[in-house]
C-alpha atoms as a PDB file:
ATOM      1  CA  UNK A   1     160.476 -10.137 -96.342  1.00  0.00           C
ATOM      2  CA  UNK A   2     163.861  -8.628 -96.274  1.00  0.00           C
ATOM      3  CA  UNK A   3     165.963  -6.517 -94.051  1.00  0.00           C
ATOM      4  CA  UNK A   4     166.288  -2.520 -93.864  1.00  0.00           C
ATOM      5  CA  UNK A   5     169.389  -0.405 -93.220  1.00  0.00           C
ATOM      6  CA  UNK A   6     168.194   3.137 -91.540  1.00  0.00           C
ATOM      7  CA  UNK A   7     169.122   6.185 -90.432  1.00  0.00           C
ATOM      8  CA  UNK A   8     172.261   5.327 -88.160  1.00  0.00           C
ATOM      9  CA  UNK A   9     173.942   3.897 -90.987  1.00  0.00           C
ATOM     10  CA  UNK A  10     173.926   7.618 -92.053  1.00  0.00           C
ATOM     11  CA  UNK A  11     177.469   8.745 -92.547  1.00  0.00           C
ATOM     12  CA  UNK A  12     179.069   6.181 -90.539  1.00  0.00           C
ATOM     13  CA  UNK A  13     179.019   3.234 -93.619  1.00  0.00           C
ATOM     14  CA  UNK A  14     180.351   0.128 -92.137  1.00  0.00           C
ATOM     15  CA  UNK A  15     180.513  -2.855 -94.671  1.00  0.00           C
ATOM     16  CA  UNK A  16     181.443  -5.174 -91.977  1.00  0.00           C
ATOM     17  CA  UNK A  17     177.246  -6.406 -93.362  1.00  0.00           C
ATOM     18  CA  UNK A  18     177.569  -6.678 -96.380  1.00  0.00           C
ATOM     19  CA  UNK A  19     180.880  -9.137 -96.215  1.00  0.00           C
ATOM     20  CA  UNK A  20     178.972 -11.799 -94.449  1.00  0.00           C
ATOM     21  CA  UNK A  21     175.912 -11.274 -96.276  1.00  0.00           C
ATOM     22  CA  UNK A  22     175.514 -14.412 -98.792  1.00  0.00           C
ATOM     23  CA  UNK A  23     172.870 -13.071-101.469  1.00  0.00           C
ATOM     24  CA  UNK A  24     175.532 -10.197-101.834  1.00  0.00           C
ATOM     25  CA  UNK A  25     172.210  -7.661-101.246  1.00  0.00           C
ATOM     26  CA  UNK A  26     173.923  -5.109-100.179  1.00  0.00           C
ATOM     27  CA  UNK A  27     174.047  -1.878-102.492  1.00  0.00           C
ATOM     28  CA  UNK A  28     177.124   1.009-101.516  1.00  0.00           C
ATOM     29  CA  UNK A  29     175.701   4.685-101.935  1.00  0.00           C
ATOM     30  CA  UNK A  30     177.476   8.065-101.137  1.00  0.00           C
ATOM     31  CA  UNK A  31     177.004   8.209 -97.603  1.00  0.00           C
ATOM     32  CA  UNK A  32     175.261   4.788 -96.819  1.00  0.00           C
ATOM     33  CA  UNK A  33     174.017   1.350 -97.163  1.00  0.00           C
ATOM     34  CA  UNK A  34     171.016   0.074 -98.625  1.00  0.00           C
ATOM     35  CA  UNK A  35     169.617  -3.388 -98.598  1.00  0.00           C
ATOM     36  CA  UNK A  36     167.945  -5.052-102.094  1.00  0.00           C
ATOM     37  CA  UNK A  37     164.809  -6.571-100.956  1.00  0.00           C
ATOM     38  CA  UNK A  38     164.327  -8.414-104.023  1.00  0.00           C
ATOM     39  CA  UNK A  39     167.619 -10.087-103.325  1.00  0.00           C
ATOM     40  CA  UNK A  40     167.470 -10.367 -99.544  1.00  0.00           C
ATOM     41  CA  UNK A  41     167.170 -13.705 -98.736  1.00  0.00           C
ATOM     42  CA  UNK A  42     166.186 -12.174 -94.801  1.00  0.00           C
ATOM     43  CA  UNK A  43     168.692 -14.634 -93.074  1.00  0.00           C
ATOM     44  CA  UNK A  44     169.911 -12.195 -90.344  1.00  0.00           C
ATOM     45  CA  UNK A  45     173.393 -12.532 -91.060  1.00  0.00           C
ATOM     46  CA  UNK A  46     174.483  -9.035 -91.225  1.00  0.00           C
ATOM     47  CA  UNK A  47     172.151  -7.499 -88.101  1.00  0.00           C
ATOM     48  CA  UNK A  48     174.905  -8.829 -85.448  1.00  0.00           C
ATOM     49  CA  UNK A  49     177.696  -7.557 -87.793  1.00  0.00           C
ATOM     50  CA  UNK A  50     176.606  -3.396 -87.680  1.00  0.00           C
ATOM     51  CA  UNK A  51     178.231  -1.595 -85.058  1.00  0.00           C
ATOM     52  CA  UNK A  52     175.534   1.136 -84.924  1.00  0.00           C
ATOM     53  CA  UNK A  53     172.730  -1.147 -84.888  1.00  0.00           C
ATOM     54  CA  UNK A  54     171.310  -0.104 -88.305  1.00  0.00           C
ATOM     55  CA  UNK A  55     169.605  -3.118 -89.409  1.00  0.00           C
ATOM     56  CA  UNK A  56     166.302  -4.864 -89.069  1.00  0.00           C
ATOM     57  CA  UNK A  57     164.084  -7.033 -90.813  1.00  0.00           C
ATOM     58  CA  UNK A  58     161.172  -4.982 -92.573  1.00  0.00           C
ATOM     59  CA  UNK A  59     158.651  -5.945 -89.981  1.00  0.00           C
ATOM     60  CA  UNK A  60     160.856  -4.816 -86.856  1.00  0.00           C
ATOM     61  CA  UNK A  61     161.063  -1.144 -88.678  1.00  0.00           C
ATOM     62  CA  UNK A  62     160.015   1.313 -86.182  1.00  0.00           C
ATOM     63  CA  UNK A  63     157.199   3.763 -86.918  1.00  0.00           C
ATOM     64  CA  UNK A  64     159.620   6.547 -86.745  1.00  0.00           C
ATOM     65  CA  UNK A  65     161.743   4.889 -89.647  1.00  0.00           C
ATOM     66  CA  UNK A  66     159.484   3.333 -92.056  1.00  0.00           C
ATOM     67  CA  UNK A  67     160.553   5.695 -95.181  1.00  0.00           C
ATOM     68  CA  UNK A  68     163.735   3.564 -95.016  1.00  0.00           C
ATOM     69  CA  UNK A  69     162.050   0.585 -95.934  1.00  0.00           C
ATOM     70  CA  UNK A  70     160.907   2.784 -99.635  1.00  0.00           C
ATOM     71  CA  UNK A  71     164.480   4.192 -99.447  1.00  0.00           C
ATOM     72  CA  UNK A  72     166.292   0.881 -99.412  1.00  0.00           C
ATOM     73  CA  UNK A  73     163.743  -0.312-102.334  1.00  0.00           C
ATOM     74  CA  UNK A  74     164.415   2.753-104.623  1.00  0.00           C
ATOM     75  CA  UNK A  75     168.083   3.068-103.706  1.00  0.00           C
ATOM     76  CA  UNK A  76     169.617  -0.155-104.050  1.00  0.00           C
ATOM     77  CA  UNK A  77     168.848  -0.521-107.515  1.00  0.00           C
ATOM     78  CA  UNK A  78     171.159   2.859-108.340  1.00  0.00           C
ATOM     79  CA  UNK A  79     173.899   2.002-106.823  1.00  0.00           C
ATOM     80  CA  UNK A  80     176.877  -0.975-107.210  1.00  0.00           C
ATOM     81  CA  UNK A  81     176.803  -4.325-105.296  1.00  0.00           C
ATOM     82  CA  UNK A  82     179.397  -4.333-101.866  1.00  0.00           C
ATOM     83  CA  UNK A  83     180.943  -7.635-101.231  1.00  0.00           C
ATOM     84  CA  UNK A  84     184.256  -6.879 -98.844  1.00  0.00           C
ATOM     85  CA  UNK A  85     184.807  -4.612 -95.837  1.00  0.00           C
ATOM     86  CA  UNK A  86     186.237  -0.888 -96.144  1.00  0.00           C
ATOM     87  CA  UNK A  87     187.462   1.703 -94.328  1.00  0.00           C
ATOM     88  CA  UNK A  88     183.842   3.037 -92.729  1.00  0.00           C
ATOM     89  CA  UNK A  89     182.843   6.938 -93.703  1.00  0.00           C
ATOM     90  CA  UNK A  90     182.511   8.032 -89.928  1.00  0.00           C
ATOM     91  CA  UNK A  91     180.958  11.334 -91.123  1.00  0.00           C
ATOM     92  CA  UNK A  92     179.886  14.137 -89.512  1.00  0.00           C
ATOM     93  CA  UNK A  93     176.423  12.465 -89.139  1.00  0.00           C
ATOM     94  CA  UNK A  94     177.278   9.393 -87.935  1.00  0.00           C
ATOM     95  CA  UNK A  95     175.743   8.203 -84.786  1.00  0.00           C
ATOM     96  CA  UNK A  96     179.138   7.807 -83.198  1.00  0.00           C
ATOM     97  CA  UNK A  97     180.005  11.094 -83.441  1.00  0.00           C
ATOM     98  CA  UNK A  98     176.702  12.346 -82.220  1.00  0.00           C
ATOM     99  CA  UNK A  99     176.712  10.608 -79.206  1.00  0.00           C
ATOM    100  CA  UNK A 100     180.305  11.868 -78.572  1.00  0.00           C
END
């Protein structure tokens, strides 16, 4: 089992997860976050850490967000390990903005 980052991660991109997270599983795309499940090591670590509430363990995935379970799978593997904290995105899309 591993975790899933979904769709409120979209264009906000807070790596406050991925600097506590000690299999370093974390992948850093464009506009979001994606999880490695083949190097998720499921310990919970970074689901207190996101600010938008973006991350669950595979099985907790709601119906309504499954494709980010594929998503995470396929996009992890193009895109560079994050280890440290940066500035987030806070994109148009991000859920903080929306529910401004």
């Amino acid at each position: 089992m591993a975790h899933v980052v979904t769709e409120s991660c979209l264009d906000c991109k807070y790596t406050n997860c991925a600097a506590v997270c000690p299999a370093e599983s974390f992948r850093e795309g464009p506009d979001m976050l994606f999880i490695d499940s083949d190097s998720c090591i499921d310990c919970g670590a970074c689901v207190s850490e996101c600010p938008v509430e973006a991350i669950f363990p595979d099985y907790e995935v709601s119906s309504k967000s499954r494709g980010y379970i594929e998503l995470n799978a396929t996009e992890s593997k193009k895109f560079p390990v994050i280890i440290n904290n940066k500035r987030p995105l806070k994109g148009e899309r991000c859920i903080e903005n929306r529910k401004a």
